[in-house]
N, C-alpha and C. Protein backbone atom coordinates (compact mmCIF):
# COMPACT_ATOMS: atom_id res chain seq x y z
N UNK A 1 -143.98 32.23 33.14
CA UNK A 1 -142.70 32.62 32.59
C UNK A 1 -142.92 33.26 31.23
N UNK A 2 -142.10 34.40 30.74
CA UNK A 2 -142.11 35.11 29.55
C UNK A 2 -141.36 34.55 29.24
N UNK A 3 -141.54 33.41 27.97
CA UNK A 3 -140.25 32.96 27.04
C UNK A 3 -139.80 34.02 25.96
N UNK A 4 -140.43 34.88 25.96
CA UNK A 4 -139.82 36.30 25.19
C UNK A 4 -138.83 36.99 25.51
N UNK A 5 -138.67 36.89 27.08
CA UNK A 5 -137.31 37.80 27.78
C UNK A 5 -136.61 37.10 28.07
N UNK A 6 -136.53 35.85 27.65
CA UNK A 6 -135.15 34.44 27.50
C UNK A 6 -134.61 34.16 26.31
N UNK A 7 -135.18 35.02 25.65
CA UNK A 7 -134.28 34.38 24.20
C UNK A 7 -133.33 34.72 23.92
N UNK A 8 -132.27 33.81 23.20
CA UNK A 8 -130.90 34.37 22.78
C UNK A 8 -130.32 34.01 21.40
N UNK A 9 -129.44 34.28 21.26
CA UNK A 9 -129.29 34.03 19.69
C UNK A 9 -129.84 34.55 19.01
N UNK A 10 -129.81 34.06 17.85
CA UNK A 10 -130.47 34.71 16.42
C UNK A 10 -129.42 34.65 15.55
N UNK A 11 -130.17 35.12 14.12
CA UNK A 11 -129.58 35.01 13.06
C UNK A 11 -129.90 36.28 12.40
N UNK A 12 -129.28 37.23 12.06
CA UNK A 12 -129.78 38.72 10.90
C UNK A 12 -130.23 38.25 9.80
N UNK A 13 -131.65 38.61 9.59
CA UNK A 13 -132.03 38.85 7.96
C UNK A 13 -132.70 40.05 7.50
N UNK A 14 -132.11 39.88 6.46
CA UNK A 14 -132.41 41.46 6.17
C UNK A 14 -134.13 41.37 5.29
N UNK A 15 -134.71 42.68 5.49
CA UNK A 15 -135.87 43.10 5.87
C UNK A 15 -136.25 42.18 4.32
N UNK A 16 -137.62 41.44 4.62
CA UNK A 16 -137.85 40.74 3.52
C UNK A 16 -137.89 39.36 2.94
N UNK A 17 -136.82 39.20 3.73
CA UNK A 17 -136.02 37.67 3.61
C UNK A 17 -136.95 36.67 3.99
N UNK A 18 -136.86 35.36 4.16
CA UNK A 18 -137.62 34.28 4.87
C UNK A 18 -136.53 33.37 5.01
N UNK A 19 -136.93 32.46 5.86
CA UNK A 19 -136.34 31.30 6.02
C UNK A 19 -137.21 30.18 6.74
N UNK A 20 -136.38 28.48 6.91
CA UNK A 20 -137.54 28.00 7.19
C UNK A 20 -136.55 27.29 8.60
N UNK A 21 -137.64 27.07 9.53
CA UNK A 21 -136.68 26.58 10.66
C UNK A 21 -137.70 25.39 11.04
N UNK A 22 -136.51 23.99 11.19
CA UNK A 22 -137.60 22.84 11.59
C UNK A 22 -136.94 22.84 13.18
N UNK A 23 -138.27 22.10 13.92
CA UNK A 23 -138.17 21.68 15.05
C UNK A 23 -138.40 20.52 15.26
N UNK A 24 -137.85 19.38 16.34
CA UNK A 24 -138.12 17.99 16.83
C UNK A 24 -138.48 18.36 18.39
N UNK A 25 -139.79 17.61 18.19
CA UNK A 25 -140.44 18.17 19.83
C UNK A 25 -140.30 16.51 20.33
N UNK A 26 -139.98 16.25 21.49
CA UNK A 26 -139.78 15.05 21.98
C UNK A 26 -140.55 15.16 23.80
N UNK A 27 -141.63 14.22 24.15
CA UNK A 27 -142.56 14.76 25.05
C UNK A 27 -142.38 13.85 26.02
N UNK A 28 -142.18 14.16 27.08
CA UNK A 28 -142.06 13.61 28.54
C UNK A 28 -142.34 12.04 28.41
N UNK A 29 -142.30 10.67 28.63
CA UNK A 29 -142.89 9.96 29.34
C UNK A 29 -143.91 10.27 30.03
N UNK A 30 -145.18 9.01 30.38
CA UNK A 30 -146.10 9.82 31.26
C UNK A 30 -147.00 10.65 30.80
N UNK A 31 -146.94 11.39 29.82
CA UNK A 31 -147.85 12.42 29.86
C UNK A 31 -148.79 11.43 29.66
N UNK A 32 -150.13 12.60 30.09
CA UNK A 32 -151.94 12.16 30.12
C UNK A 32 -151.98 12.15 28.43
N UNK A 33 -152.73 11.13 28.19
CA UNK A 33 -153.15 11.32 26.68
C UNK A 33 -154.39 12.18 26.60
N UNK A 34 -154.44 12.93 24.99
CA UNK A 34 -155.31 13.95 24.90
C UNK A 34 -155.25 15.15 24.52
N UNK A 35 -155.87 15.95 23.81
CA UNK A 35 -155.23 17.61 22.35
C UNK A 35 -154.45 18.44 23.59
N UNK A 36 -153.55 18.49 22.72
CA UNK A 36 -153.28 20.19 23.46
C UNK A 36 -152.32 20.86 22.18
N UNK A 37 -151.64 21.82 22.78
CA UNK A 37 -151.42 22.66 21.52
C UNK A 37 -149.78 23.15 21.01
N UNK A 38 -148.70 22.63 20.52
CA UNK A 38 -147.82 23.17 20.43
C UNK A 38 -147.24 24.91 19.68
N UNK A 39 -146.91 25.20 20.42
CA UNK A 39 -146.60 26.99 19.75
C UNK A 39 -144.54 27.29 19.71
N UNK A 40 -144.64 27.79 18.69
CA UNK A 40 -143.22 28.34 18.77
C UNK A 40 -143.34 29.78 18.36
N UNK A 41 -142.42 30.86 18.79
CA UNK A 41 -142.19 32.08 18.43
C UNK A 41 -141.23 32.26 18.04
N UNK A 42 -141.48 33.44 17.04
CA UNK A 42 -140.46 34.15 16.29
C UNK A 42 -140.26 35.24 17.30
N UNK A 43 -138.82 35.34 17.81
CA UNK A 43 -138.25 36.66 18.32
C UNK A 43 -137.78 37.75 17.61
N UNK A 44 -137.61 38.94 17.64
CA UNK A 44 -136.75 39.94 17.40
C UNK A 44 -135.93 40.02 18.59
N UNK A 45 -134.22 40.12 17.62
CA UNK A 45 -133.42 40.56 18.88
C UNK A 45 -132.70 41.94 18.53
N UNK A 46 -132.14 42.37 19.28
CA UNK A 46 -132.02 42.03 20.98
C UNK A 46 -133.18 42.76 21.43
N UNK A 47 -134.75 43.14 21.12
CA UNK A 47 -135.35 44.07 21.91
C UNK A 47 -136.12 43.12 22.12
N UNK A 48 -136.03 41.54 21.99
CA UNK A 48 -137.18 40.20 22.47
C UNK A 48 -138.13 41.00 22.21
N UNK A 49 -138.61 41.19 21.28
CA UNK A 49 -140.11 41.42 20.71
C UNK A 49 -140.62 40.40 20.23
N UNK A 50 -141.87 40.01 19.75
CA UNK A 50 -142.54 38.71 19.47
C UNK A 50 -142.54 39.12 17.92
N UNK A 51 -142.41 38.70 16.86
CA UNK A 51 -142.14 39.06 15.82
C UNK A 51 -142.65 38.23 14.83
N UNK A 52 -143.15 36.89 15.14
CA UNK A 52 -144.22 36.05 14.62
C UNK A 52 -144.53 35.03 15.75
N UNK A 53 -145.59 34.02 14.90
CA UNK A 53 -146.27 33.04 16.04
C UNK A 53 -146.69 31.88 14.84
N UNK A 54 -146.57 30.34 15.42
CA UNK A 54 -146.83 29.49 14.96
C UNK A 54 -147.47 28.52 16.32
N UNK A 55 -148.75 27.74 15.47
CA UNK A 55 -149.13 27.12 16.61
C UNK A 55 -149.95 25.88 15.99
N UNK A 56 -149.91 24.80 16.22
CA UNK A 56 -150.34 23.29 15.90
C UNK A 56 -150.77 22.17 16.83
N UNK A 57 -152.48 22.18 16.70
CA UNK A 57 -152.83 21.17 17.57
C UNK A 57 -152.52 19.88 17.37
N UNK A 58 -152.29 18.98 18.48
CA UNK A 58 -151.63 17.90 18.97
C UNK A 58 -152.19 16.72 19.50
N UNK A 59 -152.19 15.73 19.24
CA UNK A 59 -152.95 14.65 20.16
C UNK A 59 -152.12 13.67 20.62
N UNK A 60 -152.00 13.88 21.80
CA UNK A 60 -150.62 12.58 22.35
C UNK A 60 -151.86 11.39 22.87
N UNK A 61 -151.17 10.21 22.24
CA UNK A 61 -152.01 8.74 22.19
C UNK A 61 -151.05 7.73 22.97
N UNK A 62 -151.55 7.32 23.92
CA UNK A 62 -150.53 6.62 25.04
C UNK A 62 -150.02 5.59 24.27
């Protein structure tokens, strides 16, 4: 799946700007313990372009 050609929303900032956006990741029950890697993207809209990338390894401990 392209989570790039699902995105919706947004917010306008004008060229320059920053902002900071938190996330709460909450993970299945069950999962296998062991690294893997969480990623979020920055979209541009409306042409869903990838417009940044964040990514943070993970260790889920049963």
């Amino acid at each position: 799946m392209d989570f790039l050609l699902v995105a919706t929303g947004g917010v306008p900032l004008p060229e320059g700007a920053a902002t900071t956006i938190r996330y709460r990741v909450t993970l299945a029950p069950g999962l296998r313990a062991g690294r893997t890697e969480l990623q979020a993207y920055a979209v541009s809209q409306p042409s869903n372009q990838q417009a940044g990338k964040a990514a943070t390894e993970v260790t889920i401990v049963p």
